[in-house]
PDB file of N, CA and C in Angstrom:
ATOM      1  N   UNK A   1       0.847  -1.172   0.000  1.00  0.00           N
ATOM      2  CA  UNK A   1       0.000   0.000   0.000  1.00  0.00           C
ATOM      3  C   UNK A   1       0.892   1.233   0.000  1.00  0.00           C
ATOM      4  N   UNK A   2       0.269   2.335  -0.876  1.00  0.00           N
ATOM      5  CA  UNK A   2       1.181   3.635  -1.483  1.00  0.00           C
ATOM      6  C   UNK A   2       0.346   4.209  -1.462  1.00  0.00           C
ATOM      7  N   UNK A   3       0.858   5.656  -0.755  1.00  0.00           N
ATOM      8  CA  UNK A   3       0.332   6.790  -1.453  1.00  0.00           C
ATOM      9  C   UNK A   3       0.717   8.081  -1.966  1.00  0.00           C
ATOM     10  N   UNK A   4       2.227   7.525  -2.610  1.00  0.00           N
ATOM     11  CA  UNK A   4       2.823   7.953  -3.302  1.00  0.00           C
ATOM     12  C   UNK A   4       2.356   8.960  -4.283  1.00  0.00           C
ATOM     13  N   UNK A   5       1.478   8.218  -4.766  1.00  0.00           N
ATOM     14  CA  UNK A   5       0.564   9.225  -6.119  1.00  0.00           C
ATOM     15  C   UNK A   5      -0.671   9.699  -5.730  1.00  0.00           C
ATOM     16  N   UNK A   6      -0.928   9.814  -4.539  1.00  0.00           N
ATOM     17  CA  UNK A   6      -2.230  10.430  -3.953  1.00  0.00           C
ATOM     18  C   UNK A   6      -1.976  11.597  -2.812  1.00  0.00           C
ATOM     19  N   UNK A   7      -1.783  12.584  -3.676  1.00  0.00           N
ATOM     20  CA  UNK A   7      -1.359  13.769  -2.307  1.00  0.00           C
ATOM     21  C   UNK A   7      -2.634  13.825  -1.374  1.00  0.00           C
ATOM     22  N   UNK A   8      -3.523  13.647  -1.934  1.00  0.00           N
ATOM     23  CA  UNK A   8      -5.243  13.634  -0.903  1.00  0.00           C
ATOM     24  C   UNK A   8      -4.507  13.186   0.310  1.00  0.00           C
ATOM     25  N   UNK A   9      -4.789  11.146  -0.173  1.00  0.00           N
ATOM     26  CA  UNK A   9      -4.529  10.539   1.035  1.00  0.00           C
ATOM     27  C   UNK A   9      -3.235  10.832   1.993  1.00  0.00           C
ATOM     28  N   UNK A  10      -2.522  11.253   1.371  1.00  0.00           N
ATOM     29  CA  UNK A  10      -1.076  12.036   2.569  1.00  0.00           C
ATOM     30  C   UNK A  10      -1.375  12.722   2.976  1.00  0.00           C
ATOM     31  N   UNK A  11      -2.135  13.697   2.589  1.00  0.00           N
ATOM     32  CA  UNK A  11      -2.500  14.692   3.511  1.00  0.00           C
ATOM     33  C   UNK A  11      -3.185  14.182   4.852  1.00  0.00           C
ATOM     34  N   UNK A  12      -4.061  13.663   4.117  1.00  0.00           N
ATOM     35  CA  UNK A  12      -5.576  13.435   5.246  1.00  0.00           C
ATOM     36  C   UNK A  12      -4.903  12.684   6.229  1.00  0.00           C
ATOM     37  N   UNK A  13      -3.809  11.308   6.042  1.00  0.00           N
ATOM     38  CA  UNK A  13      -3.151  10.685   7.037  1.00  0.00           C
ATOM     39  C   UNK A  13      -2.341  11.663   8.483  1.00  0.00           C
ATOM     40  N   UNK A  14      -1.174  12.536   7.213  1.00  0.00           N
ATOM     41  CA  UNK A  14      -0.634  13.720   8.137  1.00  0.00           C
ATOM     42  C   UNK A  14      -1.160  14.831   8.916  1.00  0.00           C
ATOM     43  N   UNK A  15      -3.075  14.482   8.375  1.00  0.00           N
ATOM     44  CA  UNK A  15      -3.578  15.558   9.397  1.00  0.00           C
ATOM     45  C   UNK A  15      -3.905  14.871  10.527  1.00  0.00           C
ATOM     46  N   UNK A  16      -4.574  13.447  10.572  1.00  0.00           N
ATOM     47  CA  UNK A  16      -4.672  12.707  11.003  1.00  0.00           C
ATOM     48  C   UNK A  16      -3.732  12.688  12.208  1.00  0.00           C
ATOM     49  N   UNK A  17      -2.652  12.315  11.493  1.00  0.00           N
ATOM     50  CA  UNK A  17      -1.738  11.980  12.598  1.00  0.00           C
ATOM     51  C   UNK A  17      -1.363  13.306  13.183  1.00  0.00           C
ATOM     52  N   UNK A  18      -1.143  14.534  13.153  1.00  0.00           N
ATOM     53  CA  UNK A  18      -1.522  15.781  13.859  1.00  0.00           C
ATOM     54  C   UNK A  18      -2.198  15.872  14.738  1.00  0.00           C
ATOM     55  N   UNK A  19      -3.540  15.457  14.712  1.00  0.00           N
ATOM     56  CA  UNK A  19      -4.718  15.469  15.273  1.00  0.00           C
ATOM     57  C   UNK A  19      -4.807  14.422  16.636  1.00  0.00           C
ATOM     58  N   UNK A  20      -3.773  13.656  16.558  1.00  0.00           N
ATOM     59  CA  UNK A  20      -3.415  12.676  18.040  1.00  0.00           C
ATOM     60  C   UNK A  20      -3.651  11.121  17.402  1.00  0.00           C
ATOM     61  N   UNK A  21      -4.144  10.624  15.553  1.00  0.00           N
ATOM     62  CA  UNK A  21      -3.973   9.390  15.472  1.00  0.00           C
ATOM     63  C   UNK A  21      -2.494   8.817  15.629  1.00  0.00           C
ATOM     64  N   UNK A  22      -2.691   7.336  15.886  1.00  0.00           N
ATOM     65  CA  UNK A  22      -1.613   6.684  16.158  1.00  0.00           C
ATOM     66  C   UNK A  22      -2.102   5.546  15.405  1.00  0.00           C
ATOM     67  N   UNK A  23      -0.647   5.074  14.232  1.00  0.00           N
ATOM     68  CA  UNK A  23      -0.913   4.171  13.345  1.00  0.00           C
ATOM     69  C   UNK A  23      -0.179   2.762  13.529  1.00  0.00           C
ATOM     70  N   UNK A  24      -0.400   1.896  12.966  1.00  0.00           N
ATOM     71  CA  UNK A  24       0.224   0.864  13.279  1.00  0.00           C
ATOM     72  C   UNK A  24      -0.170  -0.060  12.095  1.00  0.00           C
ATOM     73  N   UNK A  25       0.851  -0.531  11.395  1.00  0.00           N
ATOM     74  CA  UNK A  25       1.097  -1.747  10.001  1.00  0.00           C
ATOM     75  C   UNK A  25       0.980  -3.200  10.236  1.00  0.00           C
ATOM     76  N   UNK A  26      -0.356  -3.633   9.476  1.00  0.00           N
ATOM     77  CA  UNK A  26      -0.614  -4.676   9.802  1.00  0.00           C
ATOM     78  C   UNK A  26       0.120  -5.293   8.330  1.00  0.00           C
ATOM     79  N   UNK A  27       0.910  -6.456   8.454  1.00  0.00           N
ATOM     80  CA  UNK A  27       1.414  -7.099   7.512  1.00  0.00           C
ATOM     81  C   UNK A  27       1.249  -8.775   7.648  1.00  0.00           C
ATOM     82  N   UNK A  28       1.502  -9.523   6.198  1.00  0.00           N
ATOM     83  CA  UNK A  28       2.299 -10.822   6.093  1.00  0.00           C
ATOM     84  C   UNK A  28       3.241 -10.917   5.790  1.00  0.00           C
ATOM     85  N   UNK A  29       3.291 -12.206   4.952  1.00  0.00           N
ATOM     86  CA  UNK A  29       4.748 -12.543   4.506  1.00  0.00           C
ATOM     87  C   UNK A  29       5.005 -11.814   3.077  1.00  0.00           C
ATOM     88  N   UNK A  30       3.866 -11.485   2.606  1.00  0.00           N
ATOM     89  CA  UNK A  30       3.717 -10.594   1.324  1.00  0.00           C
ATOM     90  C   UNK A  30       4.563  -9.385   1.820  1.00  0.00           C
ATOM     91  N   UNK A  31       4.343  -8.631   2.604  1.00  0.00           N
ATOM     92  CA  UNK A  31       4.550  -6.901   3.432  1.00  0.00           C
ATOM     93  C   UNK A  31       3.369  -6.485   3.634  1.00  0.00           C
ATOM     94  N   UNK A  32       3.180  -5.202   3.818  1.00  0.00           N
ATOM     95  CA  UNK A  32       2.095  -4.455   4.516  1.00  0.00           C
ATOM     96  C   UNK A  32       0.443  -4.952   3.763  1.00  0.00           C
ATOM     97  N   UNK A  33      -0.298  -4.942   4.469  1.00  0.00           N
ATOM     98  CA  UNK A  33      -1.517  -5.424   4.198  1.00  0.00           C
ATOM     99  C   UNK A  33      -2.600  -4.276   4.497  1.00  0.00           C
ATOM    100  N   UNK A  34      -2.733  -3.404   5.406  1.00  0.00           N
ATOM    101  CA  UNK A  34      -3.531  -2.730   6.158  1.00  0.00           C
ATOM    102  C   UNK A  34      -3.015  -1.634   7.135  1.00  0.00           C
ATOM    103  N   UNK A  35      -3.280  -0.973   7.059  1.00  0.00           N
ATOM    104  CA  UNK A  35      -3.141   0.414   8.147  1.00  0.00           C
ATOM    105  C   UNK A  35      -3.911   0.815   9.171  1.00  0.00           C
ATOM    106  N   UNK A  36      -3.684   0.497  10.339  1.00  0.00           N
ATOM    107  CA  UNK A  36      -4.836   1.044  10.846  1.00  0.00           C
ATOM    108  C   UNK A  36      -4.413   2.076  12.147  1.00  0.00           C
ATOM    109  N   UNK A  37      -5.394   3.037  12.627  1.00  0.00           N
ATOM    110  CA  UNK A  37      -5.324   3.945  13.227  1.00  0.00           C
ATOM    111  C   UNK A  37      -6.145   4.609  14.582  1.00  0.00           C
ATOM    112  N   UNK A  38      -6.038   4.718  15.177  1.00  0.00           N
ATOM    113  CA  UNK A  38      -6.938   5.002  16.171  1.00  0.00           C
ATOM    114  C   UNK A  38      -7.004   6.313  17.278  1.00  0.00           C
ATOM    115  N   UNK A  39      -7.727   6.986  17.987  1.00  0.00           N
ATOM    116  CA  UNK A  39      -7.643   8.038  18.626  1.00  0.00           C
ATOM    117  C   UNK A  39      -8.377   7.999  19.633  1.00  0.00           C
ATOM    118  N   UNK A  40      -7.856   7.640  21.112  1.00  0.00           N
ATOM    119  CA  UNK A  40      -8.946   7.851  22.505  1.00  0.00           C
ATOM    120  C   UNK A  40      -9.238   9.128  22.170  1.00  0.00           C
ATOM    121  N   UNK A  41     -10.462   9.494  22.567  1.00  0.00           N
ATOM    122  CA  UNK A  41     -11.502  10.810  22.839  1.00  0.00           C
ATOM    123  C   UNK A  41     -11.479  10.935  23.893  1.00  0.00           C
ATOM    124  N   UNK A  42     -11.465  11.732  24.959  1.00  0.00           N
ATOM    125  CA  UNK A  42     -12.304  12.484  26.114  1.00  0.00           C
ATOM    126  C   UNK A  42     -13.586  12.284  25.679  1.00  0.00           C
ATOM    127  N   UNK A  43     -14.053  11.413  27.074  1.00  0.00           N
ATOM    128  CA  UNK A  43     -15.581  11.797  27.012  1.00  0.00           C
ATOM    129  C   UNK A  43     -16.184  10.305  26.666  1.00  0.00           C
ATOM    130  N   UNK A  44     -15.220   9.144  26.280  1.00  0.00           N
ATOM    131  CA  UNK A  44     -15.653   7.993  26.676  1.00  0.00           C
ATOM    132  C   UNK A  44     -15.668   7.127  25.005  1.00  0.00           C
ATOM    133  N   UNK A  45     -14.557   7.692  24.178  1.00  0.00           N
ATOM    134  CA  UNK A  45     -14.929   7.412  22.692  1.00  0.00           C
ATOM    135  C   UNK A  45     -13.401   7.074  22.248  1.00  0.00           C
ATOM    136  N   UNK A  46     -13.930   6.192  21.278  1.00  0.00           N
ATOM    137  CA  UNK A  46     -12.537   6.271  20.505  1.00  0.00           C
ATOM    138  C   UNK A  46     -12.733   6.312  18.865  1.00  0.00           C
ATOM    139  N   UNK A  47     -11.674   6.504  18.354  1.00  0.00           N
ATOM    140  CA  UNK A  47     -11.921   6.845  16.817  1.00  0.00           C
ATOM    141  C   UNK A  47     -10.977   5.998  15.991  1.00  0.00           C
ATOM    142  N   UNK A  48     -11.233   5.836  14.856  1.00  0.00           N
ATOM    143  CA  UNK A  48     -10.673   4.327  14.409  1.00  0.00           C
ATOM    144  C   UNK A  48     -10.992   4.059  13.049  1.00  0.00           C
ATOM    145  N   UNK A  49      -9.910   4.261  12.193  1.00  0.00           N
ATOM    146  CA  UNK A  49      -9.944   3.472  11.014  1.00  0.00           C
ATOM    147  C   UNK A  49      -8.925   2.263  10.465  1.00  0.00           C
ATOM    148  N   UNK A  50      -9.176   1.837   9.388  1.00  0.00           N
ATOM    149  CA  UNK A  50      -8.846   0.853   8.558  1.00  0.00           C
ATOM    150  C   UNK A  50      -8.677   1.296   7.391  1.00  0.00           C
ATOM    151  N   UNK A  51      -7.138   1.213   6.616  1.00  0.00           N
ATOM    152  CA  UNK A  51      -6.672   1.714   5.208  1.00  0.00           C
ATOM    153  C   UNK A  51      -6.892   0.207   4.982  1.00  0.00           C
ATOM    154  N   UNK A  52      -6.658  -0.308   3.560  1.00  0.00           N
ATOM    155  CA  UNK A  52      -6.533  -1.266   2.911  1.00  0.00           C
ATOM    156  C   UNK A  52      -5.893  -0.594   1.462  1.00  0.00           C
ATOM    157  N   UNK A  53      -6.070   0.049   1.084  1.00  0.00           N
ATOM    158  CA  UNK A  53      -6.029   0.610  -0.089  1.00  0.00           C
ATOM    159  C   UNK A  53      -6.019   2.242  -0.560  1.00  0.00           C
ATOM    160  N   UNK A  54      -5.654   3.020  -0.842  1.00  0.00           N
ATOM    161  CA  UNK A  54      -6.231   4.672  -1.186  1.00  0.00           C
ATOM    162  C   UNK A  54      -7.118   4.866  -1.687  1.00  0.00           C
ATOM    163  N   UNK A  55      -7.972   3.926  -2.009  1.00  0.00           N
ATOM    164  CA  UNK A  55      -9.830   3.677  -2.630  1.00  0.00           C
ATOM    165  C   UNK A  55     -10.445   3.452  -1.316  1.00  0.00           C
ATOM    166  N   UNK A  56      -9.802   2.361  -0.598  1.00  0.00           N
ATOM    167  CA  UNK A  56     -10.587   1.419   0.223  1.00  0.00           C
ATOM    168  C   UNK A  56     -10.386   1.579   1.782  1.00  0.00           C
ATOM    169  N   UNK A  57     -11.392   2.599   2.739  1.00  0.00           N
ATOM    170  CA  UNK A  57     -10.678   2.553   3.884  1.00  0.00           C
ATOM    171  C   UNK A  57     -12.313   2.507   4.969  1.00  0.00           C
ATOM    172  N   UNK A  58     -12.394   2.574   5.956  1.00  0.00           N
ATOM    173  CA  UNK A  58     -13.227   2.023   6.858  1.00  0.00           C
ATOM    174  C   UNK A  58     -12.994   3.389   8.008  1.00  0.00           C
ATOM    175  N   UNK A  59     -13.683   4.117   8.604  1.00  0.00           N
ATOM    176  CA  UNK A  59     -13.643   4.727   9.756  1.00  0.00           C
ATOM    177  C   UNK A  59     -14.853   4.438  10.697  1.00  0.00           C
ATOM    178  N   UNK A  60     -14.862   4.440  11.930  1.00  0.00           N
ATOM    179  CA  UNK A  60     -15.655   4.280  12.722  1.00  0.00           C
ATOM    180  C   UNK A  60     -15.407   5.001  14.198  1.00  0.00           C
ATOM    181  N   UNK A  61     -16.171   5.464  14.534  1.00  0.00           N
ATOM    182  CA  UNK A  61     -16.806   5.694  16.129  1.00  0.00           C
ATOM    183  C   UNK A  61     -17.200   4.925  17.450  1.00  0.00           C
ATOM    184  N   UNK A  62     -15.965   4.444  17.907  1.00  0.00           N
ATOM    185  CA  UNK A  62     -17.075   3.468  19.066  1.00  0.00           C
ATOM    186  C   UNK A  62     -17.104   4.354  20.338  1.00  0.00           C
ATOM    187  N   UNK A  63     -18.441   4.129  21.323  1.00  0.00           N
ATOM    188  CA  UNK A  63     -18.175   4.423  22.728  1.00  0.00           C
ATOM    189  C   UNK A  63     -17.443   3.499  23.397  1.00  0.00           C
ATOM    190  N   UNK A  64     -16.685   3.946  24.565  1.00  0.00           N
ATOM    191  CA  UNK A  64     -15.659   2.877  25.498  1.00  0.00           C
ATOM    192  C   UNK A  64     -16.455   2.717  26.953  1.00  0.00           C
ATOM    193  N   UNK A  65     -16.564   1.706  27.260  1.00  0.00           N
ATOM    194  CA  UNK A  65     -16.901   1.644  28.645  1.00  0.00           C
ATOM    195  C   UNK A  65     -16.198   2.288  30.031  1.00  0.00           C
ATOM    196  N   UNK A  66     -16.761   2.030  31.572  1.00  0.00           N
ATOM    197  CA  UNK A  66     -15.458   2.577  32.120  1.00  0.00           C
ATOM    198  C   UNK A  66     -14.561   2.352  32.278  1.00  0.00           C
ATOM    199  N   UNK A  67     -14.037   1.002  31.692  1.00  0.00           N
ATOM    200  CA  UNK A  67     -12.666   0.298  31.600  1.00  0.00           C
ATOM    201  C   UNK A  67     -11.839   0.637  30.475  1.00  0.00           C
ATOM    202  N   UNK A  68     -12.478   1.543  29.509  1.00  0.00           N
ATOM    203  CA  UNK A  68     -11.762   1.726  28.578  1.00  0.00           C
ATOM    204  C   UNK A  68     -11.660   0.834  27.142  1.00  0.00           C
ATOM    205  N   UNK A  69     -12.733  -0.322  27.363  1.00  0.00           N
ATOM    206  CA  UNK A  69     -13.323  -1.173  26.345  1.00  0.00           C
ATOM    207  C   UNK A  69     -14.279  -0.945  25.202  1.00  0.00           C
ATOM    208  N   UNK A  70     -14.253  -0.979  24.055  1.00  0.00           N
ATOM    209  CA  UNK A  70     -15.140  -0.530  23.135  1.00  0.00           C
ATOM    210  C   UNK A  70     -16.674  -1.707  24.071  1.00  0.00           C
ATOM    211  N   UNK A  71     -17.402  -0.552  23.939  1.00  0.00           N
ATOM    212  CA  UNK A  71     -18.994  -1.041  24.128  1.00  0.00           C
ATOM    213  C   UNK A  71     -20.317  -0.860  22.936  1.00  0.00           C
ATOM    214  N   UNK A  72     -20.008  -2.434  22.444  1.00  0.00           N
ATOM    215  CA  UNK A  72     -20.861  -2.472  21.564  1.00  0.00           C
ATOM    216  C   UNK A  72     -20.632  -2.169  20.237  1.00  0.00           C
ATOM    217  N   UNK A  73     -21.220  -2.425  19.190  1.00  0.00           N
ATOM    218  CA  UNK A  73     -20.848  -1.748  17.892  1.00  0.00           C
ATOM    219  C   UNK A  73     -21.238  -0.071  17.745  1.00  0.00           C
ATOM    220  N   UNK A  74     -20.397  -0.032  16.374  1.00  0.00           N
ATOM    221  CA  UNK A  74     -19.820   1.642  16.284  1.00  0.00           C
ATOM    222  C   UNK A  74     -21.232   2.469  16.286  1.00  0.00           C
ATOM    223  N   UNK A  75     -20.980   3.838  16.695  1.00  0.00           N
ATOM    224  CA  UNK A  75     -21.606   4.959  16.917  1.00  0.00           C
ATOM    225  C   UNK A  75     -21.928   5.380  15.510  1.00  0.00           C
ATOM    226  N   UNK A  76     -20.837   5.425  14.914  1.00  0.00           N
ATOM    227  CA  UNK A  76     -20.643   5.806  13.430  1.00  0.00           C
ATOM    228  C   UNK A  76     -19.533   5.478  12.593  1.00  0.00           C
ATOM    229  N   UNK A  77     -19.961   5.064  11.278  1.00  0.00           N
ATOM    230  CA  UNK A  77     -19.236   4.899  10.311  1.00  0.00           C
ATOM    231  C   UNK A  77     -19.252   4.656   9.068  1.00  0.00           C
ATOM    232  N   UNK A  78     -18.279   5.032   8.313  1.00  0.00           N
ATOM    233  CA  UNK A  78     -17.853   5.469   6.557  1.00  0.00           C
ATOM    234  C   UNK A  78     -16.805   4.877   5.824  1.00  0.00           C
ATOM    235  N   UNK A  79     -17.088   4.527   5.167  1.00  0.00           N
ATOM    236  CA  UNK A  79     -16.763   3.584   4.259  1.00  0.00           C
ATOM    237  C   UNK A  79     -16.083   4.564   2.804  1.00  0.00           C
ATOM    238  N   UNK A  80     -14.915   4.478   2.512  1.00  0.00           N
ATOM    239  CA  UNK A  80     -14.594   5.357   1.101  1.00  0.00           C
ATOM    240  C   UNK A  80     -13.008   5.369   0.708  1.00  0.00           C
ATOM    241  N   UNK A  81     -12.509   6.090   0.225  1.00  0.00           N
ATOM    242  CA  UNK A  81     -11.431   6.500   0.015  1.00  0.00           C
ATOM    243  C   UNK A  81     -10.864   7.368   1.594  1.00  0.00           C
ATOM    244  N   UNK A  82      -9.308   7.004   1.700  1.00  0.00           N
ATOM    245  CA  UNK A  82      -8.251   7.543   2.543  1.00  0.00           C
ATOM    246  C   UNK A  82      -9.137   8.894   2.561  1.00  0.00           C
ATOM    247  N   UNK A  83      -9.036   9.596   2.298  1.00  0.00           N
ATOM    248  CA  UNK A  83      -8.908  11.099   1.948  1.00  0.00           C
ATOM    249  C   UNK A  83     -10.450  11.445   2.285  1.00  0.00           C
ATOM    250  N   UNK A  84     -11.077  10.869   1.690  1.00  0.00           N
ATOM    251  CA  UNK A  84     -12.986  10.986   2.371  1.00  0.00           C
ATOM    252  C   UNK A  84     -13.347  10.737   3.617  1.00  0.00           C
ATOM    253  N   UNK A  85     -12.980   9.184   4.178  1.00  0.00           N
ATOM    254  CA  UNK A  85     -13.270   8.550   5.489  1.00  0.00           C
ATOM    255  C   UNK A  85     -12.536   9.551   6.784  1.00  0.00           C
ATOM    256  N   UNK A  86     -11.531   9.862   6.726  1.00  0.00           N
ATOM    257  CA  UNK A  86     -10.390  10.660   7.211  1.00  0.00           C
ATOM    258  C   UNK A  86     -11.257  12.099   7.842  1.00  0.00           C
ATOM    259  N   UNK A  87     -11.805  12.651   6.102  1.00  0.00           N
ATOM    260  CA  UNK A  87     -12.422  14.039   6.974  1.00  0.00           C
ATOM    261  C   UNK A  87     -13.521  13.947   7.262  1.00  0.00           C
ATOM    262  N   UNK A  88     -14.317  13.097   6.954  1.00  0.00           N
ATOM    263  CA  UNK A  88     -15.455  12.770   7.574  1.00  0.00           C
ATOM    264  C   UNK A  88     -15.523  12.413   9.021  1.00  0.00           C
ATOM    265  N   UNK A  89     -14.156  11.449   9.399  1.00  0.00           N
ATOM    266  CA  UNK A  89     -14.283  11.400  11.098  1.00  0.00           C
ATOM    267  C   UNK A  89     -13.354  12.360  11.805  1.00  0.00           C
ATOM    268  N   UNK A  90     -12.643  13.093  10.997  1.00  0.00           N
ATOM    269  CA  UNK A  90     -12.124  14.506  11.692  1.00  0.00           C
ATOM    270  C   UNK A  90     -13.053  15.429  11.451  1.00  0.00           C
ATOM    271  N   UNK A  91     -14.400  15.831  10.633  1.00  0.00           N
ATOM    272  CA  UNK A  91     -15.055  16.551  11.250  1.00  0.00           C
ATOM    273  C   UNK A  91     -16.109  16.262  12.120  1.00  0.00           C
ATOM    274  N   UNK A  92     -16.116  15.200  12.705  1.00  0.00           N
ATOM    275  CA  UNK A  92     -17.139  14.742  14.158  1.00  0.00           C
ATOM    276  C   UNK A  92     -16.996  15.940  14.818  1.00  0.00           C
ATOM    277  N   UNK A  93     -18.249  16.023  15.804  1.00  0.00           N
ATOM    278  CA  UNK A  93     -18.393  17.133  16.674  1.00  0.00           C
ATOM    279  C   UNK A  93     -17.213  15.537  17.681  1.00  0.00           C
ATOM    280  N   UNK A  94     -17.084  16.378  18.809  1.00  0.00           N
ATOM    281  CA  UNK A  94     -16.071  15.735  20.239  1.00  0.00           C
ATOM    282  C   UNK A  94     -16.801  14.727  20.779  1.00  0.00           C
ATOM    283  N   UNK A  95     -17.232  13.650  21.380  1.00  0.00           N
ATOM    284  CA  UNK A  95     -17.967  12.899  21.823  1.00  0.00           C
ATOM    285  C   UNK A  95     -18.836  14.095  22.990  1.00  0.00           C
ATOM    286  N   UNK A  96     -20.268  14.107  23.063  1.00  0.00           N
ATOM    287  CA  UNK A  96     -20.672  14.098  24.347  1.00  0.00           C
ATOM    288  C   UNK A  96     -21.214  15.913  23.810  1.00  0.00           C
ATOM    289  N   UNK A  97     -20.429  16.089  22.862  1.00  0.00           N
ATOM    290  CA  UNK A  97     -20.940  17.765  21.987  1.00  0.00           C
ATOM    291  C   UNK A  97     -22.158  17.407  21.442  1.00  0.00           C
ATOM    292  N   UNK A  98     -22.820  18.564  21.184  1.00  0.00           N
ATOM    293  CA  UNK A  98     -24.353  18.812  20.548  1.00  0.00           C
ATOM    294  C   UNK A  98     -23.623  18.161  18.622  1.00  0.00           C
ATOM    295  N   UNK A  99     -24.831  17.079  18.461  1.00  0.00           N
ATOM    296  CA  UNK A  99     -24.547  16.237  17.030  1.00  0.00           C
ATOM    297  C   UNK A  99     -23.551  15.470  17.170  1.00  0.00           C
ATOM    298  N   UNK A 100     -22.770  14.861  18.260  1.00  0.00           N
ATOM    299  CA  UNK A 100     -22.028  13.922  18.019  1.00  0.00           C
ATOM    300  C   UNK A 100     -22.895  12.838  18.078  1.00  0.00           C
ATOM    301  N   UNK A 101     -22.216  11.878  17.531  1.00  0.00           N
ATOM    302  CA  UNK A 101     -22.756  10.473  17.171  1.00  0.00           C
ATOM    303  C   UNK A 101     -22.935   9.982  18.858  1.00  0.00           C
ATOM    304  N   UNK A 102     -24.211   9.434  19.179  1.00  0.00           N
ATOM    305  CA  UNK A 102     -24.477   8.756  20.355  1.00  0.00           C
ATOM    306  C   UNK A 102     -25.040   7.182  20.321  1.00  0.00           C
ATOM    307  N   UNK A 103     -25.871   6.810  19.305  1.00  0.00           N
ATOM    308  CA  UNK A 103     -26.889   5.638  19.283  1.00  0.00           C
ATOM    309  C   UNK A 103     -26.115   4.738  18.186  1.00  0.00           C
ATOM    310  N   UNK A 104     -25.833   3.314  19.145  1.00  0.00           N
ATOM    311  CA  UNK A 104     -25.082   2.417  18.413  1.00  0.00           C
ATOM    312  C   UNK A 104     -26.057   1.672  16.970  1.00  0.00           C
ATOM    313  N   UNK A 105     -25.051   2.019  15.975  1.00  0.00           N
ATOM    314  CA  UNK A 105     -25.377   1.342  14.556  1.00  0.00           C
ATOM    315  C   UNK A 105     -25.899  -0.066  15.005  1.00  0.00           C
ATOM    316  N   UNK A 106     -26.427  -0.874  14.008  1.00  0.00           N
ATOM    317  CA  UNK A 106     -27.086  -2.372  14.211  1.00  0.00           C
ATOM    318  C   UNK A 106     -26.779  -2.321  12.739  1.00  0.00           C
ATOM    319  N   UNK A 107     -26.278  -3.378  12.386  1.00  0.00           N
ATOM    320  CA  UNK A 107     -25.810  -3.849  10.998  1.00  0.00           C
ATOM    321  C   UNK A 107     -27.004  -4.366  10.305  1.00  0.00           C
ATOM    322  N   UNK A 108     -27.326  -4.378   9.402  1.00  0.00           N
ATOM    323  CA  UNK A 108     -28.602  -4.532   8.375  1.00  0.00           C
ATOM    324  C   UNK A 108     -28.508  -5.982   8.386  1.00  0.00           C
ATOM    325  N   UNK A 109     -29.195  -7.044   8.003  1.00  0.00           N
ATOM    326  CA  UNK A 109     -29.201  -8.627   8.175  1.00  0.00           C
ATOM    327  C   UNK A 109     -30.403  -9.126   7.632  1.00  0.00           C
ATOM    328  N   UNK A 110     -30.163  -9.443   7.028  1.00  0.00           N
ATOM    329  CA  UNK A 110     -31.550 -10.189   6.415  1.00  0.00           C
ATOM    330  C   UNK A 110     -31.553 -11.848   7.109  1.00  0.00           C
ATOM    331  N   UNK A 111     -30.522 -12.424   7.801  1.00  0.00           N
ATOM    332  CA  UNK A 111     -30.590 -13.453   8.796  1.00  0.00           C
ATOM    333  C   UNK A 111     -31.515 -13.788   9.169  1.00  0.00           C
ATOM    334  N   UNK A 112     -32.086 -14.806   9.181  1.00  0.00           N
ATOM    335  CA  UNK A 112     -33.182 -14.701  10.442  1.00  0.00           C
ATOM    336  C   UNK A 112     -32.697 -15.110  11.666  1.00  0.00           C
ATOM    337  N   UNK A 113     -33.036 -14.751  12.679  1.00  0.00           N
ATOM    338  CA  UNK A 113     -32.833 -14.936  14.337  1.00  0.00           C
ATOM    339  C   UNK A 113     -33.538 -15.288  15.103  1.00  0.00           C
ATOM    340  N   UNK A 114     -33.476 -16.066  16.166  1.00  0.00           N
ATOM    341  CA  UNK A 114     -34.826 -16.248  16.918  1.00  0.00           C
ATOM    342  C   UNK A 114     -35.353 -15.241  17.544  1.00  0.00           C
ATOM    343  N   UNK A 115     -36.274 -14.867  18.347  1.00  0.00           N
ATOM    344  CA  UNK A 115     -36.867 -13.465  19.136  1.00  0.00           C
ATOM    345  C   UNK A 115     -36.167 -13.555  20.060  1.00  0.00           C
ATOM    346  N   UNK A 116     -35.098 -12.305  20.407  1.00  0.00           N
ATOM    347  CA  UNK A 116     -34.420 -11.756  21.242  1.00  0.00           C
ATOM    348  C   UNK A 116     -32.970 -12.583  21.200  1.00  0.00           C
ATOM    349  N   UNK A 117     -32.757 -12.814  19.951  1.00  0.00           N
ATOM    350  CA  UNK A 117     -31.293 -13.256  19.764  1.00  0.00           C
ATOM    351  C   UNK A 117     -30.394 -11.783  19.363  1.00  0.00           C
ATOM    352  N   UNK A 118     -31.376 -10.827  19.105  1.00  0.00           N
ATOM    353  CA  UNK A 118     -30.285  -9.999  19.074  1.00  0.00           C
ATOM    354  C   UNK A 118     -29.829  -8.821  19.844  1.00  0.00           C
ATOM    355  N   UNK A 119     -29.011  -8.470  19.928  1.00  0.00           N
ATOM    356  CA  UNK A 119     -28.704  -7.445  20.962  1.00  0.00           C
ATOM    357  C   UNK A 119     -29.517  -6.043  21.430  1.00  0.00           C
TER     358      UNK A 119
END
């Protein structure tokens, strides 16, 4: 993974990482596979994406419990290019601010489940 030819995604990473993310390279025996990044919040949140690609990246919102454990699935999240996902979860209001994300997502499922198999 490069983003050599994408000044977007350099940017958005280097603002990123400005902003208090901390990254870390997930690899095999191939080399790097994935990027991923994360940011404790004040206020009981953390912030968190997934590069795969400069097309292909994942951001999300979880709340943390009082141990400091993600609780539950994400608050919010976007799906897009480095450079999209990036300012989309750097412009979140702060956790706990007027319009920040509060009510945990539930993933769409066409599954069926028994009554009260799900969370």
């Amino acid at each position: 993974m490069t983003t050599d030819n994408c000044p977007e995604a350099t940017a958005a990473l280097e603002q990123a990482r400005r902003l208090g993310f901390r990254f870390t390279c997930l690899s095999d025996d191939y080399g790097i596979t994935a990027l991923c990044g994360e940011r404790p919040r004040v206020g009981g949140a953390i912030d968190m994406c997934m590069i795969t690609d400069i097309h292909e990246a994942l951001a999300m919102r979880f709340r943390l419990d009082n141990h400091g454990r993600t609780d539950g699935g994400p608050v919010w999240k976007r799906r897009g290019t480095v450079a999209e996902v990036i300012a989309d979860l750097l412009a979140l209001p702060p956790p706990g601010a007027p319009g920040a994300p509060t009510r945990e997502l539930r993933p769409p499922s066409d599954l069926w489940l028994p009554h009260g198999a799900r969370r």
